[in-house]
N, C-alpha and C. Protein backbone atom coordinates (compact mmCIF):
# COMPACT_ATOMS: atom_id res chain seq x y z
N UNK A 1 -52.20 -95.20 314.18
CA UNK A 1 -53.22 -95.96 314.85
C UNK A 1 -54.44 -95.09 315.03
N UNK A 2 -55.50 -95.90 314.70
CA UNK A 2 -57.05 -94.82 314.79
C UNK A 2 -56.96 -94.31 316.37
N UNK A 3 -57.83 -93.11 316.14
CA UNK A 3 -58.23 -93.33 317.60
C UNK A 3 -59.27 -93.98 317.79
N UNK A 4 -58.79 -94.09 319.62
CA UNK A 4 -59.40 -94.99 320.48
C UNK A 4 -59.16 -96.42 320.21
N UNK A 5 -58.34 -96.93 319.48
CA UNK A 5 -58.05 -98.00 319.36
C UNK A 5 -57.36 -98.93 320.64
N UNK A 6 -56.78 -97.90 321.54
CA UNK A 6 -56.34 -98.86 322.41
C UNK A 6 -56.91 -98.81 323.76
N UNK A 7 -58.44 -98.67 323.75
CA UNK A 7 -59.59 -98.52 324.57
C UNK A 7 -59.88 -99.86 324.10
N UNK A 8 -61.10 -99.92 325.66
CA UNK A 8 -61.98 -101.42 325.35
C UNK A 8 -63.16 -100.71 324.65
N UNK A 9 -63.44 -99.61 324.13
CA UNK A 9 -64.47 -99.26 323.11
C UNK A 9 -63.77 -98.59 321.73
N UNK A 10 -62.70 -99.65 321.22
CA UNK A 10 -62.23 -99.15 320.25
C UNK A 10 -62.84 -100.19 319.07
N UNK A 11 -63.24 -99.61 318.05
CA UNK A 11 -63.80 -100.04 316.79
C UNK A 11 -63.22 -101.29 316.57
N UNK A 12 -63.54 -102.48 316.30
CA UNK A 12 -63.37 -103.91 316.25
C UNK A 12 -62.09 -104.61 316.92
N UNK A 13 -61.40 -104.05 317.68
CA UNK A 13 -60.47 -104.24 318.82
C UNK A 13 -60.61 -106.18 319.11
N UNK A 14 -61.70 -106.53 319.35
CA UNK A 14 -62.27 -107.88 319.49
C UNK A 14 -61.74 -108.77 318.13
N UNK A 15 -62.15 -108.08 316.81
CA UNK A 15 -61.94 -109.11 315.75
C UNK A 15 -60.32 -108.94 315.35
N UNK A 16 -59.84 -107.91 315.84
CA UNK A 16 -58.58 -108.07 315.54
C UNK A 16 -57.53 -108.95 316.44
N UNK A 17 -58.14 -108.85 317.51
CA UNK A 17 -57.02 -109.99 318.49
C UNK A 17 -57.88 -111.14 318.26
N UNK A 18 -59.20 -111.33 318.04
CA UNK A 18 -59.35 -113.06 316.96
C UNK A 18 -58.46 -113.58 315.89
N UNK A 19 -58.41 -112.48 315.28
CA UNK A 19 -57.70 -112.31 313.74
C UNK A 19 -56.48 -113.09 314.34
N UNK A 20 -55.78 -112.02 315.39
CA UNK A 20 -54.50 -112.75 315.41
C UNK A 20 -54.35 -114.33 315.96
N UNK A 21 -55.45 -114.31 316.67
CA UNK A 21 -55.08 -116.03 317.54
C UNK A 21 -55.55 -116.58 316.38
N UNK A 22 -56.07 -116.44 315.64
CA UNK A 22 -56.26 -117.76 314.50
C UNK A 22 -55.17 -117.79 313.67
N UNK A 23 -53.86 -116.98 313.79
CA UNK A 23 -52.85 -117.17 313.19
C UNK A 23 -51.60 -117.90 313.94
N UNK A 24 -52.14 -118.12 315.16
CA UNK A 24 -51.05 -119.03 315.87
C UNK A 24 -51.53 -120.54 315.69
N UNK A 25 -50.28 -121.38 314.92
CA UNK A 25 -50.22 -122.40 314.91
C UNK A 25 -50.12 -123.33 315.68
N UNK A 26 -51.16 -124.78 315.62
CA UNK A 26 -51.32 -126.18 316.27
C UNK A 26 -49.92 -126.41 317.32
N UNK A 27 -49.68 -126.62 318.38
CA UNK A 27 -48.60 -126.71 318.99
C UNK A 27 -47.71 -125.36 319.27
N UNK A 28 -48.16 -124.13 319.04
CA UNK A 28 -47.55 -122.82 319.55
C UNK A 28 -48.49 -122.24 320.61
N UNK A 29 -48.00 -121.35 320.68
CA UNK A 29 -48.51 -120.27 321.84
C UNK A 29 -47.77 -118.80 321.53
N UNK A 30 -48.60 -117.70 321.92
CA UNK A 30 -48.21 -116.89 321.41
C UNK A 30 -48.65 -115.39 323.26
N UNK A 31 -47.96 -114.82 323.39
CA UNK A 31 -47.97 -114.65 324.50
C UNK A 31 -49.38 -113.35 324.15
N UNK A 32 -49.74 -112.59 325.70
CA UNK A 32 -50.78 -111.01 325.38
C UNK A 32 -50.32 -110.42 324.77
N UNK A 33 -49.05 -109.76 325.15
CA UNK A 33 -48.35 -108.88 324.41
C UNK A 33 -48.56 -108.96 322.91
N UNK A 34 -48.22 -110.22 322.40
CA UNK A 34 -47.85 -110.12 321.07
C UNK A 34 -49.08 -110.45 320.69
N UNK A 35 -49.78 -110.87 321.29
CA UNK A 35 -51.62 -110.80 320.44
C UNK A 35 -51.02 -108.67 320.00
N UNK A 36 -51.40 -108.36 321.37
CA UNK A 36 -51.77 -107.34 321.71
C UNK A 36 -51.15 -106.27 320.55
N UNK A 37 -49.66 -106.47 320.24
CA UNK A 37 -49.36 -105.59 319.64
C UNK A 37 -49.40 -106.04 318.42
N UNK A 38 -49.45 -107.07 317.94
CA UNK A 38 -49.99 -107.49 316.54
C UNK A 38 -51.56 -107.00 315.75
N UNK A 39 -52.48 -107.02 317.00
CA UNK A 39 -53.75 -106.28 316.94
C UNK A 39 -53.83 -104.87 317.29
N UNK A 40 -52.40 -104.13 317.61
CA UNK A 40 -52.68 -102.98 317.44
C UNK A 40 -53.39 -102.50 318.89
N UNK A 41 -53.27 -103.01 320.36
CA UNK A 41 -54.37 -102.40 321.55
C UNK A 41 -52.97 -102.82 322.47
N UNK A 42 -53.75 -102.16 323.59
CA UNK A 42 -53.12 -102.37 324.82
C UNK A 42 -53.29 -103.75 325.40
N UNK A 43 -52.00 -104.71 326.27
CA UNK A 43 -52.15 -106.37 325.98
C UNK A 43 -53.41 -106.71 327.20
N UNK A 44 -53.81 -105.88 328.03
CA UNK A 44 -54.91 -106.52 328.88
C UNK A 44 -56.06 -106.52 328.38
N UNK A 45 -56.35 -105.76 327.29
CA UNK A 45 -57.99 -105.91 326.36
C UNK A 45 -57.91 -107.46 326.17
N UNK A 46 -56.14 -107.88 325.27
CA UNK A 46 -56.38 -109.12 324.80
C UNK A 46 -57.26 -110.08 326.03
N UNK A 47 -57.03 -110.26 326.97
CA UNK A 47 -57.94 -110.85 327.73
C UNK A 47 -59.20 -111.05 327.51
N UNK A 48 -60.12 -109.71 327.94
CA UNK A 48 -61.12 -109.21 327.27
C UNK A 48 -61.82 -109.96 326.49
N UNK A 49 -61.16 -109.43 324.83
CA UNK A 49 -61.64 -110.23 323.90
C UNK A 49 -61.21 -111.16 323.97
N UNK A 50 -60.50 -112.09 324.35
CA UNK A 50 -60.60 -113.56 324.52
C UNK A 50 -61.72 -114.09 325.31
N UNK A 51 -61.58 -113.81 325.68
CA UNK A 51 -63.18 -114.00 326.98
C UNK A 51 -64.28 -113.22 326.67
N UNK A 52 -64.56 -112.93 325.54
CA UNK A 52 -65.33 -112.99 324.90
C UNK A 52 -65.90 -113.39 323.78
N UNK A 53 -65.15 -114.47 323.36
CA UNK A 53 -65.05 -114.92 322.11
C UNK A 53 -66.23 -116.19 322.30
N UNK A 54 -66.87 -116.62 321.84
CA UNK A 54 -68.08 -117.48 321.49
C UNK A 54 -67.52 -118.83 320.55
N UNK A 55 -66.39 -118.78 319.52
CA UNK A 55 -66.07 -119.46 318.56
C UNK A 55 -64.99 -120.49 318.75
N UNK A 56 -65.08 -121.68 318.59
CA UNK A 56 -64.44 -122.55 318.63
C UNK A 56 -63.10 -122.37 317.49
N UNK A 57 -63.35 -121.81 316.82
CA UNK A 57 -62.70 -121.52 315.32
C UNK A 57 -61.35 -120.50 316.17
N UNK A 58 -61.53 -119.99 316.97
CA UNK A 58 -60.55 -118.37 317.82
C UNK A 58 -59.80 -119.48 318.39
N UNK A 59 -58.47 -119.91 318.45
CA UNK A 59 -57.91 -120.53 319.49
C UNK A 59 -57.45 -119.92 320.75
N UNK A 60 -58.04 -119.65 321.86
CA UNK A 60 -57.79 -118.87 322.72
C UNK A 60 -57.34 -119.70 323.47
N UNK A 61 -56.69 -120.85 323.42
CA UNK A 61 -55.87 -121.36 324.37
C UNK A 61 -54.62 -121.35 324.08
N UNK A 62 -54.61 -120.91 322.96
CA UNK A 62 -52.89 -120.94 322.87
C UNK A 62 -52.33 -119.51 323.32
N UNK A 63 -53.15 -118.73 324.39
CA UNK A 63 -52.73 -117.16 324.12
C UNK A 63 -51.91 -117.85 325.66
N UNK A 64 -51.01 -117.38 326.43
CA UNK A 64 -50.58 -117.12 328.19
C UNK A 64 -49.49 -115.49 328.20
N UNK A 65 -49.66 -116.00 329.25
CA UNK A 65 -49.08 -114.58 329.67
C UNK A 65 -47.33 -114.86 329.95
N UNK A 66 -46.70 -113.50 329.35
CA UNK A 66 -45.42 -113.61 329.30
C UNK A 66 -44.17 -114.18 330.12
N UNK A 67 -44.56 -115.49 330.73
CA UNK A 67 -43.79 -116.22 331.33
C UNK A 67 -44.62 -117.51 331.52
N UNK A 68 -45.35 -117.71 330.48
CA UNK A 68 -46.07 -118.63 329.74
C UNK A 68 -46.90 -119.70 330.68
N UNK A 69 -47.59 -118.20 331.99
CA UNK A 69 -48.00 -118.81 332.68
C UNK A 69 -49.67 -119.31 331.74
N UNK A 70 -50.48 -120.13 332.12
CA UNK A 70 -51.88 -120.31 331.49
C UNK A 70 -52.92 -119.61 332.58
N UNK A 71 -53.81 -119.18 331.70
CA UNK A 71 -54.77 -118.25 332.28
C UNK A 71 -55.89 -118.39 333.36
N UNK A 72 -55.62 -118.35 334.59
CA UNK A 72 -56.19 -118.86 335.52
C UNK A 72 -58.00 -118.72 335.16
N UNK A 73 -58.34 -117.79 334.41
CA UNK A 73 -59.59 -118.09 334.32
C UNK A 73 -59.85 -117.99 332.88
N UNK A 74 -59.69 -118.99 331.99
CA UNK A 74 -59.37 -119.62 331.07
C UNK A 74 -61.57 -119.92 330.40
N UNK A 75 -61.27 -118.82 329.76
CA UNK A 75 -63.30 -118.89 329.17
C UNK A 75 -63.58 -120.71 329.17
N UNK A 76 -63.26 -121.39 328.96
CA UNK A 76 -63.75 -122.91 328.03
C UNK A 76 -63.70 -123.49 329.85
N UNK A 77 -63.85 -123.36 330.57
CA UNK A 77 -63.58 -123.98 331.77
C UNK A 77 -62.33 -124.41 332.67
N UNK A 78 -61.84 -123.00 332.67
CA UNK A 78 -60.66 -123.14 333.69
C UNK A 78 -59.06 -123.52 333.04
N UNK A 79 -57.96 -122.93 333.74
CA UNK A 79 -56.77 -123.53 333.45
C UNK A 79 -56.82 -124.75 333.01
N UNK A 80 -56.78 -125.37 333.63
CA UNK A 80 -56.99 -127.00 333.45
C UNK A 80 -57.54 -127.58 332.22
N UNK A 81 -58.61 -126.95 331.59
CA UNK A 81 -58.96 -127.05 329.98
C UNK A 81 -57.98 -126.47 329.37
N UNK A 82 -57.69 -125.64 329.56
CA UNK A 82 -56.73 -124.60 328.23
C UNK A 82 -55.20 -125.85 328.42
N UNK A 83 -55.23 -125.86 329.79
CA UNK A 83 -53.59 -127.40 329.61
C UNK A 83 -54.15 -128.50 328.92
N UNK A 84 -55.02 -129.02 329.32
CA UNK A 84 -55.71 -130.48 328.37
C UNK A 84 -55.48 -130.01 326.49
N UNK A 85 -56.37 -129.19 326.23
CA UNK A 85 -56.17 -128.63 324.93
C UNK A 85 -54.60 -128.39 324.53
N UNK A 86 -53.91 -127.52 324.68
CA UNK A 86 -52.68 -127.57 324.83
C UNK A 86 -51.31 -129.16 324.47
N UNK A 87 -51.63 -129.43 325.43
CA UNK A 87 -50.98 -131.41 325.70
C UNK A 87 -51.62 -131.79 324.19
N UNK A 88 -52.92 -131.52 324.13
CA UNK A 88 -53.29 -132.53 323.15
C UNK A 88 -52.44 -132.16 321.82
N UNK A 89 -52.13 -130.92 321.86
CA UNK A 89 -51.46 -130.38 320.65
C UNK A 89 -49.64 -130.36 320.39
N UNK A 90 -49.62 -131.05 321.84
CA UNK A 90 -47.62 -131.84 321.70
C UNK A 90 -47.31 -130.32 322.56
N UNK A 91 -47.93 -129.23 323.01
CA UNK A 91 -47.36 -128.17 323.41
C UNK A 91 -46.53 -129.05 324.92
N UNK A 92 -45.37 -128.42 325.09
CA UNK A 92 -44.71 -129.09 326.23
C UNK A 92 -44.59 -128.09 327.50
N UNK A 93 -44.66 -128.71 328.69
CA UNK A 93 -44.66 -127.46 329.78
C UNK A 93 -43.69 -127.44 330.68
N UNK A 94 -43.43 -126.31 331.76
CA UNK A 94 -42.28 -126.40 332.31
C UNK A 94 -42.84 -126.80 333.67
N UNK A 95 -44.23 -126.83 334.04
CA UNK A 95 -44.19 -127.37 335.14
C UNK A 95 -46.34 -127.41 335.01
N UNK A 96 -47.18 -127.64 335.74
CA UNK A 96 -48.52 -127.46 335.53
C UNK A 96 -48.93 -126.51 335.13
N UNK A 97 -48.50 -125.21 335.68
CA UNK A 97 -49.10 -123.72 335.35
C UNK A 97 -48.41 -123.12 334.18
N UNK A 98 -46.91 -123.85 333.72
CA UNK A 98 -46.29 -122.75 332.88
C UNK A 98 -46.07 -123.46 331.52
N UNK A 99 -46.18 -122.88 330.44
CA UNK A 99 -45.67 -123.67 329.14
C UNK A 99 -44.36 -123.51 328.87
N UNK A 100 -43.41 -124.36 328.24
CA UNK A 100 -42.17 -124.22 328.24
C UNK A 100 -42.05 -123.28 327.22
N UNK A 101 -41.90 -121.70 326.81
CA UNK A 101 -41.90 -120.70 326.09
C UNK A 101 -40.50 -121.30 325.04
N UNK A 102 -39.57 -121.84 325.33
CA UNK A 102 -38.24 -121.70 324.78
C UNK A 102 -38.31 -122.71 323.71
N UNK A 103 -39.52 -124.03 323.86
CA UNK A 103 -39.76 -125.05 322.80
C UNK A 103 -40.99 -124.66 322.23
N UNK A 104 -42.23 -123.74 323.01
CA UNK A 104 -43.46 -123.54 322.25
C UNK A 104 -43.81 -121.96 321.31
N UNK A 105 -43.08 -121.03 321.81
CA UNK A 105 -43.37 -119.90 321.51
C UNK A 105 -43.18 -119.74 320.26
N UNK A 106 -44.08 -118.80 319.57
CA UNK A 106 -44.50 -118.78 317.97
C UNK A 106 -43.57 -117.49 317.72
N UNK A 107 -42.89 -118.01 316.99
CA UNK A 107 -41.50 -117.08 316.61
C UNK A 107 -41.96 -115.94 315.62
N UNK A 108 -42.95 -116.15 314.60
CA UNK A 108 -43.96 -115.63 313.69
C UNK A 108 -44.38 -114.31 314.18
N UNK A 109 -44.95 -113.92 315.52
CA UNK A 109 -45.77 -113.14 315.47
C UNK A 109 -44.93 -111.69 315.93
C-alpha cells in the first residue's frame, strides 16, 4: 500500500471508495468497512468521501455501517432519503434505522 494512503490526504483515496460504491449493486448494500478495505484506507475516511461526493452516478446510499445501521447524516438530505432511496430499490429493513444485512448485504465485495 502507497504511502499515506490511509490518511484523509492520501492520493485519490476519494475516487477509490467512489470506484467501489459504484460496484455495489441495485438492491445491496455494502457496509464502511468493506468500502474501506476494498479501497485500500481506513473505514471512517469512507464517510468522508462519501460526503463528498457531488455525483449522482456514486451510490452512496447503499454504503451503512456494520450493523446496517443508515447514516444519520446521510449527504442527499438525511437518513430518511438514503431509506426512501433504498425501499425504492426492494432493499428490506429490520426496523427504520437498520437494513436487514442477512437479505441485503453484497456478498461480492
Amino acid at each position: 500500500m502507497a504511502q499515506g494512503s490511509k490518511t484523509k490526504s492520501g492520493a485519490n483515496y476519494q475516487q477509490r471508495v467512489w470506484q467501489a460504491a459504484r460496484q455495489i449493486p441495485e438492491g445491496k448494500v455494502a457496509t464502511y468497512g468493506m468500502i474501506a478495505k476494498r479501497a485500500g484506507i481506513d473505514p471512517r475516511m469512507v464517510g468522508w468521501a462519501l460526503h463528498a461526493n457531488q455525483s449522482s452516478a456514486v451510490p452512496c446510499h447503499r454504503v451503512v455501517d456494520r450493523d446496517g445501521r443508515l447514516a444519520p447524516n446521510f449527504a442527499f438530505d438525511g437518513w430518511r432519503e438514503q431509506r426512501k432511496r433504498l425501499l425504492a430499490e426492494g432493499v428490506k429493513f429490520r426496523d427504520e434505522m437498520h437494513v436487514d444485512l442477512s437479505k441485503n448485504l453484497w456478498k461480492e465485495c
